[in-house]
C-alpha atoms as a PDB file:
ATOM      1  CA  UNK A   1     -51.089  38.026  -4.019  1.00  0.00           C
ATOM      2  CA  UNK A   2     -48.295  40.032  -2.550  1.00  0.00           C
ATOM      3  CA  UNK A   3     -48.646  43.595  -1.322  1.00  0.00           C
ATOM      4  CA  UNK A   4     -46.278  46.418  -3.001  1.00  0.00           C
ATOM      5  CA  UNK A   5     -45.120  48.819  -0.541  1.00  0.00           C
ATOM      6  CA  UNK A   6     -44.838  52.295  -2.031  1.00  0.00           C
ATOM      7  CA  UNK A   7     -41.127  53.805  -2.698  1.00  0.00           C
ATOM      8  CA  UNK A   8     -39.694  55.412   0.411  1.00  0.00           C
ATOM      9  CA  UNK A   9     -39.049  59.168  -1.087  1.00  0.00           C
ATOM     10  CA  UNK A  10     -36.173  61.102  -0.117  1.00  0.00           C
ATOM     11  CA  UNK A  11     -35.809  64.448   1.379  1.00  0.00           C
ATOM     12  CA  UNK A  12     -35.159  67.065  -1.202  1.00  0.00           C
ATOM     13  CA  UNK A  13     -31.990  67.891   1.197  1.00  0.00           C
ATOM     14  CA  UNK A  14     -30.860  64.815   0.828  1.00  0.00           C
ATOM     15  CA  UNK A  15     -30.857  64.673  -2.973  1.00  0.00           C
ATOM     16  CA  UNK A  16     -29.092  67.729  -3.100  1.00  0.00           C
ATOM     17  CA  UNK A  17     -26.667  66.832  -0.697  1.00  0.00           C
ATOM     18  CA  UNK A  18     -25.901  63.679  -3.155  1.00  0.00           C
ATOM     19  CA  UNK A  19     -25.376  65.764  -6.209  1.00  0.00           C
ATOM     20  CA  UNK A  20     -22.959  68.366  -4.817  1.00  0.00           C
ATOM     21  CA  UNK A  21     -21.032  65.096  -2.934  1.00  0.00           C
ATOM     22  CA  UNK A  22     -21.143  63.618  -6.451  1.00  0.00           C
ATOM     23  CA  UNK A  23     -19.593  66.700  -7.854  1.00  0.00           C
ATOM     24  CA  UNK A  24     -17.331  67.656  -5.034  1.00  0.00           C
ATOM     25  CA  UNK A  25     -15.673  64.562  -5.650  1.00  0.00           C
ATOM     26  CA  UNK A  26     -15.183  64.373  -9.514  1.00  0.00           C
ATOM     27  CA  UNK A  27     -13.985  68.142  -9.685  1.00  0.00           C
ATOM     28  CA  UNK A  28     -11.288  66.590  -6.813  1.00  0.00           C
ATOM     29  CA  UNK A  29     -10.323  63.775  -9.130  1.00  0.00           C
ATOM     30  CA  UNK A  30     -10.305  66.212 -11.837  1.00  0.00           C
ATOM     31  CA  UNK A  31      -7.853  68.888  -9.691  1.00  0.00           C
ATOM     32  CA  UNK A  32      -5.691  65.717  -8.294  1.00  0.00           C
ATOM     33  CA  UNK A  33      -5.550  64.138 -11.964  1.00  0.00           C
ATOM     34  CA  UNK A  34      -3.765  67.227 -13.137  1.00  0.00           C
ATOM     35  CA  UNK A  35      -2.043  68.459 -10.578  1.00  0.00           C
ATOM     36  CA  UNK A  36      -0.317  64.860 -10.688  1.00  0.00           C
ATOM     37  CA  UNK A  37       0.413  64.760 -14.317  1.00  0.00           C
ATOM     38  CA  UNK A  38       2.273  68.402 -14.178  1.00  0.00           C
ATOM     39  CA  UNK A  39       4.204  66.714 -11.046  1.00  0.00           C
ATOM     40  CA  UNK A  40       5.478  63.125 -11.939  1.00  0.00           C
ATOM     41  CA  UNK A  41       7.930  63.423 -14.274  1.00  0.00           C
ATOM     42  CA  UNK A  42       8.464  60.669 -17.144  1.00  0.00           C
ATOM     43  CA  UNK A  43      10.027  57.473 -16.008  1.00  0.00           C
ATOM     44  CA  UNK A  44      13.210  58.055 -18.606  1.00  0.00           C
ATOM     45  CA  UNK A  45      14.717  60.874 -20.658  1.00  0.00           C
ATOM     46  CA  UNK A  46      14.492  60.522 -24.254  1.00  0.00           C
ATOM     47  CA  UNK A  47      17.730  58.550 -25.928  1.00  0.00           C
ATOM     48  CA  UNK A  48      19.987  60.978 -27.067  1.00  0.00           C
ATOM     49  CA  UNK A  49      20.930  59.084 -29.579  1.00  0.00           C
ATOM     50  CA  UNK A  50      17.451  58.595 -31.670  1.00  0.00           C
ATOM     51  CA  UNK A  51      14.994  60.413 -33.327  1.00  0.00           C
ATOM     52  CA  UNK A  52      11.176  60.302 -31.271  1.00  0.00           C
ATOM     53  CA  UNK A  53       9.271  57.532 -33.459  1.00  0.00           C
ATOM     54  CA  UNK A  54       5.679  58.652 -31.426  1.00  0.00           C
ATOM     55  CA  UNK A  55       3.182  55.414 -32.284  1.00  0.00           C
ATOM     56  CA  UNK A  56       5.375  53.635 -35.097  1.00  0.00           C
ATOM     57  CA  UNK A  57       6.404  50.563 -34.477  1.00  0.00           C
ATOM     58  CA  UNK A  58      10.620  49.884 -35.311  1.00  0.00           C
ATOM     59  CA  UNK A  59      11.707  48.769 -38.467  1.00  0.00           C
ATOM     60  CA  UNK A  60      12.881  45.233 -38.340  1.00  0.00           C
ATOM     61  CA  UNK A  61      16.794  44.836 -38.199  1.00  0.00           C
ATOM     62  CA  UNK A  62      18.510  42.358 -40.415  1.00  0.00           C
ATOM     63  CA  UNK A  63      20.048  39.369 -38.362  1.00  0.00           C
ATOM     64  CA  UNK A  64      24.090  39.653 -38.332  1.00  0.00           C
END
C-alpha cells in the first residue's frame, strides 16, 4: 500500500504575500484598462452623413 505524505503547509507570510500580489495586479489591470480606454480614441469618426443606428442591423436596399 502506498504511503501519503502529509501537505507541505505554507508560511502565513507567504499566503499573504500571494493575496496582495493577486490584488496588486488586478487593481493594475483595472487602472491600465481605463486609463487606456479614456486614451485610444475610436478607429473612425462617425459619417456625417447618417444617423447612429447603435445595435440595429441596416435595412436591406432594393437592387437597381
Amino acid at each position: 500500500m502506498a504511503r501519503h505524505r502529509k501537505p507541505q503547509t505554507l508560511p502565513a507570510v507567504t499566503l499573504r504575500a500571494r493575496r496582495q500580489l493577486g490584488a496588486c495586479l488586478a487593481g493594475a489591470s483595472a487602472l491600465t484598462a481605463t486609463l487606456l480606454s479614456l486614451t485610444v480614441a475610436p478607429a473612425a469618426p462617425p459619417a456625417p452623413d447618417r444617423a447612429p443606428t447603435g445595435h440595429m442591423s441596416p435595412e436591406p436596399q432594393a437592387a437597381p
